[in-house]
C-alpha atoms as a PDB file:
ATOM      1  CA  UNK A   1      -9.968   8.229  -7.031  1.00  0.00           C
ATOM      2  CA  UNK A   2      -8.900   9.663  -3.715  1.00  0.00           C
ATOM      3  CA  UNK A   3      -5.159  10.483  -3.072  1.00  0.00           C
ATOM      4  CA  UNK A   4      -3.687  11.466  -0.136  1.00  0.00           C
ATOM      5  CA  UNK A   5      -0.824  14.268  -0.497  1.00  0.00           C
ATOM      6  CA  UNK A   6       0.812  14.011   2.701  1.00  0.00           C
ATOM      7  CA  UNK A   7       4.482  13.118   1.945  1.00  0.00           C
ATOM      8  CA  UNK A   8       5.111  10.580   4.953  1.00  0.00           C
ATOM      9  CA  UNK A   9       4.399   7.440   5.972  1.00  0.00           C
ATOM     10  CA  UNK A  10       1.622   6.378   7.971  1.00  0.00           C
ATOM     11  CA  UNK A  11       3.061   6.031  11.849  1.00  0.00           C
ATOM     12  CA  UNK A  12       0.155   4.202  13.232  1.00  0.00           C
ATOM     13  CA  UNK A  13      -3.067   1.486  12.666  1.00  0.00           C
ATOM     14  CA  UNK A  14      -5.163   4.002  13.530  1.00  0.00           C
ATOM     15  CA  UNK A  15      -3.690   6.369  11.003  1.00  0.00           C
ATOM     16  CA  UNK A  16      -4.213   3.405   8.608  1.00  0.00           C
ATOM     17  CA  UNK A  17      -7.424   3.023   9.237  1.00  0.00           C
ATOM     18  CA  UNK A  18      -8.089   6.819   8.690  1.00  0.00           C
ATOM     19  CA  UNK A  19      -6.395   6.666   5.627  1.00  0.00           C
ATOM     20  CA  UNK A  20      -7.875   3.560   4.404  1.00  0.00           C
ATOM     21  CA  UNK A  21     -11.267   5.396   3.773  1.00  0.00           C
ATOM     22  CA  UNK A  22     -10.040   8.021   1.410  1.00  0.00           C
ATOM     23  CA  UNK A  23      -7.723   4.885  -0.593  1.00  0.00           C
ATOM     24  CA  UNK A  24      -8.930   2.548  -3.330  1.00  0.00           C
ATOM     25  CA  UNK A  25      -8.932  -0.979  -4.307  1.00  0.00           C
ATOM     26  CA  UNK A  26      -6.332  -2.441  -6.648  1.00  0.00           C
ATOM     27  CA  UNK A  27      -6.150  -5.460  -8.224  1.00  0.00           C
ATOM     28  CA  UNK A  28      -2.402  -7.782  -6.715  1.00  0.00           C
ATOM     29  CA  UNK A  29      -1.513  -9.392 -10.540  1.00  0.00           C
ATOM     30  CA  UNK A  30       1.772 -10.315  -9.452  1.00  0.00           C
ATOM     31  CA  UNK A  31       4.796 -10.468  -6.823  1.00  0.00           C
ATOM     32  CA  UNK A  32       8.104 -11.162  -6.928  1.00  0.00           C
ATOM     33  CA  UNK A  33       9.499 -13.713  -4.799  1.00  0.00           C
ATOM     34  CA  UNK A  34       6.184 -14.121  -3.601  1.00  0.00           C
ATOM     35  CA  UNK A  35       6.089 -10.912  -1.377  1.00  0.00           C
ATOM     36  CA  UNK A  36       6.594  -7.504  -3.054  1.00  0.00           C
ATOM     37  CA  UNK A  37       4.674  -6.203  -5.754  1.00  0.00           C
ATOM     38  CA  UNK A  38       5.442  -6.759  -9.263  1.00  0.00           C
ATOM     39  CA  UNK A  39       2.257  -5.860 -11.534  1.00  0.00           C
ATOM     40  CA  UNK A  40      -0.720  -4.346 -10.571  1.00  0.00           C
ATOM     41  CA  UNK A  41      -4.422  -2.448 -11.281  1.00  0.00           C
ATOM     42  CA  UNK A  42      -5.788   0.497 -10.608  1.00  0.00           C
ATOM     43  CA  UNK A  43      -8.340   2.771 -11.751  1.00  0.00           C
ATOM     44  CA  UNK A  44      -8.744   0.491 -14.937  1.00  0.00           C
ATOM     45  CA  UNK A  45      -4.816   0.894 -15.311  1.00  0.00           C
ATOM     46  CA  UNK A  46      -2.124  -1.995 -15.258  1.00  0.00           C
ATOM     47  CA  UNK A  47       1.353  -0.837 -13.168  1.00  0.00           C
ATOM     48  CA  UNK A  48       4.027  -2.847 -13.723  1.00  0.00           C
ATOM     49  CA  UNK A  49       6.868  -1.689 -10.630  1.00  0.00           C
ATOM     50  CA  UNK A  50       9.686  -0.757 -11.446  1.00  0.00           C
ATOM     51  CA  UNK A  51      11.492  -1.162  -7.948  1.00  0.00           C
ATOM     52  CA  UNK A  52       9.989  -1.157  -4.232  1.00  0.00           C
ATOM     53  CA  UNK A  53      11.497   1.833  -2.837  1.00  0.00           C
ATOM     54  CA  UNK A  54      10.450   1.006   0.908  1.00  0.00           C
ATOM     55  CA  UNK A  55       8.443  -1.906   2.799  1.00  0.00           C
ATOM     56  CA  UNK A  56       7.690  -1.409   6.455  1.00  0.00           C
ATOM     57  CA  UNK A  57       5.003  -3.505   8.414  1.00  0.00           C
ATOM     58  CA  UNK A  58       2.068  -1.380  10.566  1.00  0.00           C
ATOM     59  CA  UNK A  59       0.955  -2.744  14.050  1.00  0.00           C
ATOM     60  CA  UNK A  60      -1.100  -2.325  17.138  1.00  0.00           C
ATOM     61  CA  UNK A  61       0.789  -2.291  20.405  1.00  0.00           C
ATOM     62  CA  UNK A  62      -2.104  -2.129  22.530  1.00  0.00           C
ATOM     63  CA  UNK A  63      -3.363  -5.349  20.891  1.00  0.00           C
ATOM     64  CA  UNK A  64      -0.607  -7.619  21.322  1.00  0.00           C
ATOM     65  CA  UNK A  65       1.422  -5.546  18.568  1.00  0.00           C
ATOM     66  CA  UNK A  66      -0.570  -7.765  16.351  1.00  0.00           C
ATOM     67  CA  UNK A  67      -0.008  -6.713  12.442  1.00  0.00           C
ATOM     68  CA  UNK A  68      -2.776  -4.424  10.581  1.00  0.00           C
ATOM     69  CA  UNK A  69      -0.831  -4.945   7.163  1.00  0.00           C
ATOM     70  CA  UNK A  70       1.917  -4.270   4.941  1.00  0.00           C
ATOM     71  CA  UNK A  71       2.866  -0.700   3.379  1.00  0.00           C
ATOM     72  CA  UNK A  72       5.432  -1.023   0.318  1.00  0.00           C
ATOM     73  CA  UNK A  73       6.774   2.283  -1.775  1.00  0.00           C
ATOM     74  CA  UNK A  74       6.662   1.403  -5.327  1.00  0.00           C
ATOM     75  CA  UNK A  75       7.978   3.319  -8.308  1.00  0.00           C
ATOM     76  CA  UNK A  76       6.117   3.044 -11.459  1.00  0.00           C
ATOM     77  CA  UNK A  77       6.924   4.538 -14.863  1.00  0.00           C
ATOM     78  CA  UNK A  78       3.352   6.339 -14.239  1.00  0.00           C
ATOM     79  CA  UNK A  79       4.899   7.746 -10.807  1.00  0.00           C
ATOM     80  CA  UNK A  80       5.335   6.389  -7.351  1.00  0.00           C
ATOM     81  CA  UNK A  81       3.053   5.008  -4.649  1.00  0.00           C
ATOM     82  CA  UNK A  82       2.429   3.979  -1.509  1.00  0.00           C
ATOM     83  CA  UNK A  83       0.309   0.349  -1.357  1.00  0.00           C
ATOM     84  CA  UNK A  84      -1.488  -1.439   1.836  1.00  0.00           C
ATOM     85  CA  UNK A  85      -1.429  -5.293   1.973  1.00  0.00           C
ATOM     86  CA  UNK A  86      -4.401  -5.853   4.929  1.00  0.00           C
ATOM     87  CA  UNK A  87      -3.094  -8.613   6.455  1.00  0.00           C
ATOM     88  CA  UNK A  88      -6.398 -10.168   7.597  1.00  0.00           C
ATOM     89  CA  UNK A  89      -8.270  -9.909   4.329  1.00  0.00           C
ATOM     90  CA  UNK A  90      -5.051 -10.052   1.985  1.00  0.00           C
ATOM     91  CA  UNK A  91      -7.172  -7.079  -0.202  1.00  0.00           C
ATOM     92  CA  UNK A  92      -4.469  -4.307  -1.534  1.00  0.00           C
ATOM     93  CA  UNK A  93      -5.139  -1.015  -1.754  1.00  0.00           C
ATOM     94  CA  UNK A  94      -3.925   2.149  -3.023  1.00  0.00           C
ATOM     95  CA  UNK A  95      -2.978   4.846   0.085  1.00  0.00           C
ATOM     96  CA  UNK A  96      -1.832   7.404  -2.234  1.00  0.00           C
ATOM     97  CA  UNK A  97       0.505   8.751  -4.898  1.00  0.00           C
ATOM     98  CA  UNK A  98       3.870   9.865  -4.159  1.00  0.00           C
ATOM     99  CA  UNK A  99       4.492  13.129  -5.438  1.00  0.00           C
END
């Protein structure tokens, strides 16, 4: 269970990407309105979010500003975190915990 402790967003794909290989998979149960997350897994844990602090999309420029994926703040009553939609594979993943 990796966690990355830097306390900002990621600026960039590439910095995605980077991050990407320290995160870990979690389990999409539910959305609300189709789009945000509503109830989730991870680490053999269910999340149910309390409110979606932030959203912001992450894209390349130098590839047509074509979208890597979605980032959404979510607050938790076991703490907050920062989840990555990939937008070509759909598969959510866990950046890191909010501290």
């Amino acid at each position: 269970m990796a966690i990355v402790s830097e306390a900002r967003r990621p600026r960039s794909g590439r910095e995605i990407r980077r991050r990407r290989n320290g995160s870990s998979s979690v389990v999409m149960h539910r959305r609300r309105h189709g789009y945000f997350p509503a109830l989730f897994s991870w680490g053999g844990e269910e999340y149910r979010v309390q409110a979606v602090e932030r959203a912001w999309t992450v894209s390349h420029r130098r590839r047509g500003n074509r979208v890597e994926g979605h980032c959404f703040r979510v607050r938790c009553r076991q703490g907050t975190f920062d989840l990555f939609q990939d937008a070509r594979t759909g598969a959510w993943r866990m950046q890191r915990q909010v501290r």
